[in-house]
Protein backbone atom coordinates (compact mmCIF):
# COMPACT_ATOMS: atom_id res chain seq x y z
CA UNK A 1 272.56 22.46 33.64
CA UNK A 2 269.13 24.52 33.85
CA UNK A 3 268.43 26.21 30.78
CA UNK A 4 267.89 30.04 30.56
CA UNK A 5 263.79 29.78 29.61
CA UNK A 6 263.83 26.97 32.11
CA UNK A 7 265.10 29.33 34.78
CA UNK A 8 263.23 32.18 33.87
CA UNK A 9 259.84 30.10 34.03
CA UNK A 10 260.54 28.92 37.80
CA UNK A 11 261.93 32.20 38.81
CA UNK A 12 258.48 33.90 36.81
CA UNK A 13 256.06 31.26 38.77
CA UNK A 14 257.95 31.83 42.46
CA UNK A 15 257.70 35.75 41.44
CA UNK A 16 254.16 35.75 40.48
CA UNK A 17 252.79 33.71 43.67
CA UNK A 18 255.08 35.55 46.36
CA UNK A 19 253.75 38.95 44.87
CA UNK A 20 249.67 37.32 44.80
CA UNK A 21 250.11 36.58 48.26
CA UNK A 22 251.41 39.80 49.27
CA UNK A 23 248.74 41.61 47.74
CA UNK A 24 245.80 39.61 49.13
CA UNK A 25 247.76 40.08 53.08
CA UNK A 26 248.26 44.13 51.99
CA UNK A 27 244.36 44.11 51.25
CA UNK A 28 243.36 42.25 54.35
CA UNK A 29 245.16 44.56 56.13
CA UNK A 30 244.24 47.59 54.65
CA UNK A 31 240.89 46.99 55.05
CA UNK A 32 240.63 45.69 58.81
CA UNK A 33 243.22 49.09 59.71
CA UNK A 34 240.83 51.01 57.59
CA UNK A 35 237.38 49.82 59.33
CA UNK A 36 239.03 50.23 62.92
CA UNK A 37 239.97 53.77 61.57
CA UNK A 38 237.08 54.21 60.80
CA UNK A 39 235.17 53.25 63.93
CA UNK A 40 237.55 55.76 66.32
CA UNK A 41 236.84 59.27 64.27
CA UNK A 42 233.60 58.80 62.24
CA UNK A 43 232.42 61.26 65.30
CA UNK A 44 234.90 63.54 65.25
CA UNK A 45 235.00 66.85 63.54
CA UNK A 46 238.06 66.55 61.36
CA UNK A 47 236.47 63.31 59.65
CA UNK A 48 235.90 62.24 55.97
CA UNK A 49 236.13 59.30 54.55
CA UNK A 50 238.55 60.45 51.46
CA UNK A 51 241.13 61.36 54.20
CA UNK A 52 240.54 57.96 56.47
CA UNK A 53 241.12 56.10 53.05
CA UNK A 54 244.07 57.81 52.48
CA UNK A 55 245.97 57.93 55.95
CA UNK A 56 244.87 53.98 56.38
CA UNK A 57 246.45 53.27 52.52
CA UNK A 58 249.90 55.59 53.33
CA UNK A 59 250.66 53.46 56.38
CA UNK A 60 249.85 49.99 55.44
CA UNK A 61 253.27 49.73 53.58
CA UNK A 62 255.06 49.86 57.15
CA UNK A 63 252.78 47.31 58.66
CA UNK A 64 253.23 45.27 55.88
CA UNK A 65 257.01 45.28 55.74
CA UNK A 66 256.51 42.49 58.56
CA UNK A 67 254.40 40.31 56.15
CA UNK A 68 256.82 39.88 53.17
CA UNK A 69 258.70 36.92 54.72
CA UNK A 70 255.75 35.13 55.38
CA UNK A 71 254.65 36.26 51.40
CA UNK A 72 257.60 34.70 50.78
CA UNK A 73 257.67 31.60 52.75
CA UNK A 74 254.07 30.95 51.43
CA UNK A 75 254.57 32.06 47.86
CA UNK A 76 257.31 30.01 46.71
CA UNK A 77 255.33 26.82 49.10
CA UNK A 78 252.44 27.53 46.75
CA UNK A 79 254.30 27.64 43.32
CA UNK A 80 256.67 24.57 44.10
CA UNK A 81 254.06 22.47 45.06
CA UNK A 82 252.03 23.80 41.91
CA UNK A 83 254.99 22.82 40.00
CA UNK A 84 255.35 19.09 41.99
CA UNK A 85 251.27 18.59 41.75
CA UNK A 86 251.83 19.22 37.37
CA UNK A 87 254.65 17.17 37.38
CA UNK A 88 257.17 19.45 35.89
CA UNK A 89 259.69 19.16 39.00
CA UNK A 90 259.92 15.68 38.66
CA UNK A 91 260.42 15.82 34.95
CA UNK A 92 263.32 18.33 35.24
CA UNK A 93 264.73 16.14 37.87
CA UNK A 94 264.25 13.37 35.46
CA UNK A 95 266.50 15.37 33.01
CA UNK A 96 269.17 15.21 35.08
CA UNK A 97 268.48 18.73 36.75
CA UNK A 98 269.51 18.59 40.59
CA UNK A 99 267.67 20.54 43.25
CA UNK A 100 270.25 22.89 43.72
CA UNK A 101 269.76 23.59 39.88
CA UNK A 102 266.19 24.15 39.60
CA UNK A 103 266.15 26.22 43.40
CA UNK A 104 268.82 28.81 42.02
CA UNK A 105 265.98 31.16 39.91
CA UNK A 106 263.86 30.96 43.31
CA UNK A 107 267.00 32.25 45.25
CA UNK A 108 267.79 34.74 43.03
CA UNK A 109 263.94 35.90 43.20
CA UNK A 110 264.04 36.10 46.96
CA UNK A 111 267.53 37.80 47.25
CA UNK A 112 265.67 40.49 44.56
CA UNK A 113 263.08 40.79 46.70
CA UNK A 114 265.08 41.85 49.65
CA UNK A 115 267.55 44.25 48.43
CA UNK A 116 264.23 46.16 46.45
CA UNK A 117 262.11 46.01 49.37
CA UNK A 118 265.21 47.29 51.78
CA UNK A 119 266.26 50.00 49.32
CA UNK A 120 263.06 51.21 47.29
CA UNK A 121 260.06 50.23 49.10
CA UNK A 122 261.01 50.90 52.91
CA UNK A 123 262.26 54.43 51.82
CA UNK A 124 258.80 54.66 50.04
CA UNK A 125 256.64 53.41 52.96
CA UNK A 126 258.86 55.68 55.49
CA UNK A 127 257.38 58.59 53.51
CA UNK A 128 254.06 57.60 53.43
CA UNK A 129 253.80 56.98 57.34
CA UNK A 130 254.96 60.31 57.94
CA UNK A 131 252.05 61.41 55.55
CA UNK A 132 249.46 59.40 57.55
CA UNK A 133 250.63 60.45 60.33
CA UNK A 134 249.35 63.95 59.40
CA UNK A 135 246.39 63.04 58.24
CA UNK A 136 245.57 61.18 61.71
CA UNK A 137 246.81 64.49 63.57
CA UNK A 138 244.07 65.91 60.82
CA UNK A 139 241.32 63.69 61.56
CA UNK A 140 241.61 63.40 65.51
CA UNK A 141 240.73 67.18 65.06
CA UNK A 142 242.51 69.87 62.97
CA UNK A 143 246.57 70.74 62.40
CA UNK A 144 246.93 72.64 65.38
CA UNK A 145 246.05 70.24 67.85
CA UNK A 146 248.69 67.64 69.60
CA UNK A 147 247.93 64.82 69.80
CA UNK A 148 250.62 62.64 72.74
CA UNK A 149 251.43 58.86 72.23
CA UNK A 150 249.40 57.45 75.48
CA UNK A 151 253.01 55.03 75.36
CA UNK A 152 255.80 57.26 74.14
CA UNK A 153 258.17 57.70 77.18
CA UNK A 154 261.30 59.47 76.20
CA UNK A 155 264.61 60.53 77.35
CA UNK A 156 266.83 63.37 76.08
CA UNK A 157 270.33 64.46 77.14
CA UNK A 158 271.10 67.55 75.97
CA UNK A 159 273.81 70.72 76.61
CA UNK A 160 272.88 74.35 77.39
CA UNK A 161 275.11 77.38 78.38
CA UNK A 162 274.29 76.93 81.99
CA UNK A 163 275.57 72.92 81.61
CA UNK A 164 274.00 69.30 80.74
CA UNK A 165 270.68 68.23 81.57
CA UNK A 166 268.42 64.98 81.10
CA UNK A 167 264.98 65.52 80.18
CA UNK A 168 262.45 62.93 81.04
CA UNK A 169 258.99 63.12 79.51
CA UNK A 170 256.08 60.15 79.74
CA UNK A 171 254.14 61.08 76.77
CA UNK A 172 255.59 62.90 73.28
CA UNK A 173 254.25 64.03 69.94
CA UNK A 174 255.35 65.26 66.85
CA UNK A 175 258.60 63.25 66.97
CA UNK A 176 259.43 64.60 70.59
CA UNK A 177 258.85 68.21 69.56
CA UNK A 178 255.72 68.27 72.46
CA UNK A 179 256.32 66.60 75.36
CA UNK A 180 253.90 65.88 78.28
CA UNK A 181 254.58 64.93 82.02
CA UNK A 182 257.68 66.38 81.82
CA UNK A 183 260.90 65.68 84.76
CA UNK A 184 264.12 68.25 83.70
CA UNK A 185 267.59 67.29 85.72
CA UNK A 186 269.52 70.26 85.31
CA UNK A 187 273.02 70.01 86.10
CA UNK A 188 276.16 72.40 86.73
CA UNK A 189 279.08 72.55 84.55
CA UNK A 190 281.02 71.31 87.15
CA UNK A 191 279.24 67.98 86.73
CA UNK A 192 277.16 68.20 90.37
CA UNK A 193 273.31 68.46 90.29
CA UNK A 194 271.58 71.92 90.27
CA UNK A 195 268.23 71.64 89.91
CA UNK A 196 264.82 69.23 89.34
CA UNK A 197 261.95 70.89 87.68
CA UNK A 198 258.37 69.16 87.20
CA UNK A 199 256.14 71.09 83.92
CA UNK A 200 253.15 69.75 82.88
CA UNK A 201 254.51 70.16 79.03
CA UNK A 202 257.11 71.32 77.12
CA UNK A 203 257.33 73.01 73.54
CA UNK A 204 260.60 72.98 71.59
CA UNK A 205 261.32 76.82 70.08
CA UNK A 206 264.56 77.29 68.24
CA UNK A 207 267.22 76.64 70.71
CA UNK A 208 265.14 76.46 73.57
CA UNK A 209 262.88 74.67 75.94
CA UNK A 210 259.57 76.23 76.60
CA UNK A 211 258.00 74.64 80.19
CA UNK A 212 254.51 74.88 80.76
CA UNK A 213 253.18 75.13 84.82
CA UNK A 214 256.90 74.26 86.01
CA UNK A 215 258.31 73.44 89.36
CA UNK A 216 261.30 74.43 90.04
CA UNK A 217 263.42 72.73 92.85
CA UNK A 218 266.99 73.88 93.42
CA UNK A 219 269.52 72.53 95.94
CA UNK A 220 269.18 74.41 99.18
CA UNK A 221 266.18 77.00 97.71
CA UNK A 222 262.57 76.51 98.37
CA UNK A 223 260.85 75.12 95.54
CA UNK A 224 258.93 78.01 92.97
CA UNK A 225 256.24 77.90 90.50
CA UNK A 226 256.41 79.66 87.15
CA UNK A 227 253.61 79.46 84.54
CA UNK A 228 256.16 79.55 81.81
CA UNK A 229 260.04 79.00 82.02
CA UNK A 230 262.67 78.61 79.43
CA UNK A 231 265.56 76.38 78.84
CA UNK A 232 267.93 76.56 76.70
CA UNK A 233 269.39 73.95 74.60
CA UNK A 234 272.23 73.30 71.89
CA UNK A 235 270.01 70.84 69.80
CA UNK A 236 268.36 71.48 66.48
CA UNK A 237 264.78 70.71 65.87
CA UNK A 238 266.38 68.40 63.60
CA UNK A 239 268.21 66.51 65.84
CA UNK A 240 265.30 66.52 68.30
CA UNK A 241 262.79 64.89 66.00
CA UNK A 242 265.40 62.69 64.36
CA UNK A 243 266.35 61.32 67.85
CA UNK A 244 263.55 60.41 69.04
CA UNK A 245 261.63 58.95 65.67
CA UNK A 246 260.56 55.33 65.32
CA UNK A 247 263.04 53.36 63.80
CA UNK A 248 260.54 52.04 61.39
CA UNK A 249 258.96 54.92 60.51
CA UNK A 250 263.09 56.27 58.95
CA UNK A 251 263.98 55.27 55.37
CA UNK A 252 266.62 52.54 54.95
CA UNK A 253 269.12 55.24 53.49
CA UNK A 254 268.90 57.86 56.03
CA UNK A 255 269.59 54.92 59.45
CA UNK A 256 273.10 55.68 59.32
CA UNK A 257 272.66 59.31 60.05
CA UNK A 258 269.74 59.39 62.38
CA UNK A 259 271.75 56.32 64.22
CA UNK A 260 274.71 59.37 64.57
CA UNK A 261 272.19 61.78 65.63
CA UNK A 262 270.94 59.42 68.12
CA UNK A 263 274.15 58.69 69.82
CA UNK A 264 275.13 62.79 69.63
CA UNK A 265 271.75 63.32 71.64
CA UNK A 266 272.70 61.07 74.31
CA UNK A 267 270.09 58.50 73.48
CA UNK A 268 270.88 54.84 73.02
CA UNK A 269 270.81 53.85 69.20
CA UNK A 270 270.24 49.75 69.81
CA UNK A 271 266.65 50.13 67.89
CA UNK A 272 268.14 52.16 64.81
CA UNK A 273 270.88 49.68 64.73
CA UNK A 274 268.91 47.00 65.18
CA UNK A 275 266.26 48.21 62.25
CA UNK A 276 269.37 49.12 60.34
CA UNK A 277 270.80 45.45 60.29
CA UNK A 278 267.19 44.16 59.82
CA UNK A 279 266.76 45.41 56.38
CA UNK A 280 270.42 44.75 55.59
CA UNK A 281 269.57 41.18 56.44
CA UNK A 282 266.29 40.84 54.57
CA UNK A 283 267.56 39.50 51.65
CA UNK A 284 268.81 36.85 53.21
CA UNK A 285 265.80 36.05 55.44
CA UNK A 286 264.05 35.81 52.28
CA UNK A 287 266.36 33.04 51.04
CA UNK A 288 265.79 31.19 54.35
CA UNK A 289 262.11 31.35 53.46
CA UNK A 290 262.70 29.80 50.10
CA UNK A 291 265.11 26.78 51.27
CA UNK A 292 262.15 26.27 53.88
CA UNK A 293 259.56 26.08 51.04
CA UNK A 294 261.96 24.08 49.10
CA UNK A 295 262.04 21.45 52.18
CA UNK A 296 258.53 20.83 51.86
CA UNK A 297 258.26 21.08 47.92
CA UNK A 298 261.23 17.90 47.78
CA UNK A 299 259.33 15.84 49.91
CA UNK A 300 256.01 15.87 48.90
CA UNK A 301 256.36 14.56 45.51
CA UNK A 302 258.69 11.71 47.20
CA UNK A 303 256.75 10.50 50.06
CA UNK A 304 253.26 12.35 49.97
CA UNK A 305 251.74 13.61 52.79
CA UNK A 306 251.03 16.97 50.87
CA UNK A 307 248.75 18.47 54.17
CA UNK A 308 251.60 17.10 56.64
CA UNK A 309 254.60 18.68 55.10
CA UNK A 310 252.66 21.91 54.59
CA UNK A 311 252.15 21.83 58.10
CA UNK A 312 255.50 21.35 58.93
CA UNK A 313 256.47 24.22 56.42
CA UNK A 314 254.46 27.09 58.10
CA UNK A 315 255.34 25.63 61.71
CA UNK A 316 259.14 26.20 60.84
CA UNK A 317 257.81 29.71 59.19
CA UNK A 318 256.15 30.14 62.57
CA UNK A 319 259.32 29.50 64.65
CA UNK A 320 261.46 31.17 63.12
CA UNK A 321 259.07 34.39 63.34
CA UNK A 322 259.39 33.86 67.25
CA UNK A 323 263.11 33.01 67.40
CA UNK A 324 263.49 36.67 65.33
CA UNK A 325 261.26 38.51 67.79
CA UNK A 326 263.14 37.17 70.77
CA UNK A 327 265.94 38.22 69.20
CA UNK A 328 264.59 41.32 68.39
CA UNK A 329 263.45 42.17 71.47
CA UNK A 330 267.06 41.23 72.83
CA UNK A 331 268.43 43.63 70.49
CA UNK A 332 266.49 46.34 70.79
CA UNK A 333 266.98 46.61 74.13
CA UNK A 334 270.94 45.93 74.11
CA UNK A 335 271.27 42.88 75.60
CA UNK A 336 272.56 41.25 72.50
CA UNK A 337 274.53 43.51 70.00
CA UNK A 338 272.25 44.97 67.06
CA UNK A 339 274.19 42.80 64.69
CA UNK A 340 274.23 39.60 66.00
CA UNK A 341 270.26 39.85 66.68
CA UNK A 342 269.31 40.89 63.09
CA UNK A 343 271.38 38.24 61.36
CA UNK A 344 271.56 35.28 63.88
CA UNK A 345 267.82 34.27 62.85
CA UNK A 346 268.38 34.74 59.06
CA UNK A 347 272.24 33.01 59.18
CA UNK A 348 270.42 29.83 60.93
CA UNK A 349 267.23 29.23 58.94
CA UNK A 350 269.36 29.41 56.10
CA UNK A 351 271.62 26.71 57.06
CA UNK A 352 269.17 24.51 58.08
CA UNK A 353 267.05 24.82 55.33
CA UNK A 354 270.25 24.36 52.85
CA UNK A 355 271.84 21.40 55.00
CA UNK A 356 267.70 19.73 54.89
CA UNK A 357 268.02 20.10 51.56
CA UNK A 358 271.36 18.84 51.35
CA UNK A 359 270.12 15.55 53.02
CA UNK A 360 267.17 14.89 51.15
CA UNK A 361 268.97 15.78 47.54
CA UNK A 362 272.39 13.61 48.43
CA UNK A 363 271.70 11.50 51.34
């Protein structure tokens, strides 16, 4: 049976290398994000370089979110084979200490590591992405202008007093508060269609729709032209924004309510979902990474072939990155439920790194 400082100084050594390499990918990172920043407003008005510093630094915790398996996968490589190349391994397996043993402090690290990056540090990068986001709006030219995602098409379903009606806008800003290009299907209570109208923009005001250079085209009327029209419309400027936010830009604890708000707007919730089961599942993903490192650890003070089996170690890390995208993208889109796509990749990797394990420690 391990022994308490035992434990503690494998869990310490896993802990300290998964954190080392984290840090040196969150630099590398930062500073490429924070050059190309750089580069696309040093001409523009709102510049400085105090504010490009900070708006590159607040949203490098999101980005790196999608590092920390890989930190994990490579730290606890690095530290078991630190701990094989010194020897201790193979003395505490000369003790009479099994793999299973000597892996638990590791696990434990890595499940840590997931619950405190899902519950503490996603909520904290959430909040600093909406801060950089402001300081981008800042920097691409003062507060007051809008600035439209070139790739943001959105869709909003929404009730007025006249009846329902789907708005459909190519380009949106401010969490769907501005939209651009925008197509308005207007329909009667009744259910039957009314009306299309065509507005180069659209402002959200308090209960209301606010169309810029609109087209109105009614069944059976010829089509008119306003400069400004209104509609109006039962959501909140809450539930506007909320709907139509990135699902990794929303704090771990507040998915189950913007997932809600999604689904009252009309909008499909499969990416909330999907992000919300993601961070559930971290922790375990983590462990995966671990048994994977622990693969390659086992076997290289056995049979050698130290540059091989790390090979082999960050070509599993590498397919199981792919296998969670797929799934990811399958997910996100609805094809596969939100559930089964966030867990599927973590539930197998762990499996297979367990049952490798299981092989190599009992045959």
């Amino acid at each position: 049976m391990i022994g308490p400082t035992l434990g503690r100084y494998f869990g310490r050594r896993v802990l300290t290398s998964i954190l080392a390499i984290f840090a040196i990918a969150f630099t590398i990172v930062f500073l490429f994000d924070f050059l190309d920043m750089v580069r696309a407003n040093v001409d523009r008005p709102g510049f400085s370089w105090s504010r490009a510093l900070a708006a590159s630094l607040f949203r490098i915790p999101t980005f790196s979110e999608q590092v920390l398996p890989f930190a994990t996968l490579f730290g606890a490589m690095a530290a078991l084979l630190a701990l094989s190349r010194r020897l201790e391994l193979v003395v505490a397996r000369a003790a009479g200490i099994s793999v299973w043993q000597f892996m638990a402090p590791p696990v434990l690290v890595a499940v840590i590591i997931g619950v405190v990056s899902s519950t503490l540090y996603n909520p904290i990068a959430a909040a600093l992405k909406e801060r950089s986001d402001t300081l981008l709006l800042e920097l691409s030219g003062g507060e007051k202008k809008t600035v439209f995602d070139g790739d943001r098409e959105v869709w909003i379903r929404q009730d007025g007093k006249d009846g329902e009606s789907i708005v459909h806008a190519m380009r949106a800003a401010d969490r769907g508060l501005h939209l651009a290009d925008v197509t308005v299907f207007s329909f009667l209570k009744t259910g039957r269609f009314h009306e299309r109208i065509e507005a180069t923009r659209a402002d959200y005001d308090d209960g209301q729709w606010i169309l810029t250079d609109a087209r109105v085209q009614a069944v059976g009327v010829d089509p008119q032209h306003f400069d400004t029209l209104r509609i109006p419309t039962r959501l909140k400027r809450e539930q506007v924004g909320d709907s139509l936010a990135e699902p990794e830009t929303v704090s771990f604890w507040a998915l189950p309510s913007f997932i809600e708000t999604a689904r009252n707007a009309g909008l499909p919730a499969f990416q909330f979902e999907l992000q919300y089961q993601l961070l559930l599942a971290r922790p375990l993903l983590l462990v995966a990474m671990v048994a994977i490192a622990a693969t390659v650890s086992l076997r290289v003070f056995r049979f050698g072939n130290i540059g091989r089996m790390i090979l082999g170690g960050v070509a599993a890390g590498f397919v199981l990155y792919v296998v969670g995208e797929v799934a990811r993208g399958l997910g996100g889109a609805g094809m596969v439920p939100p559930f089964l796509a966030a867990w599927s990749p973590a539930v197998v990797a762990s499996s297979m790194g367990f049952t490798i394990l299981l092989y190599l420690e009992d045959g």
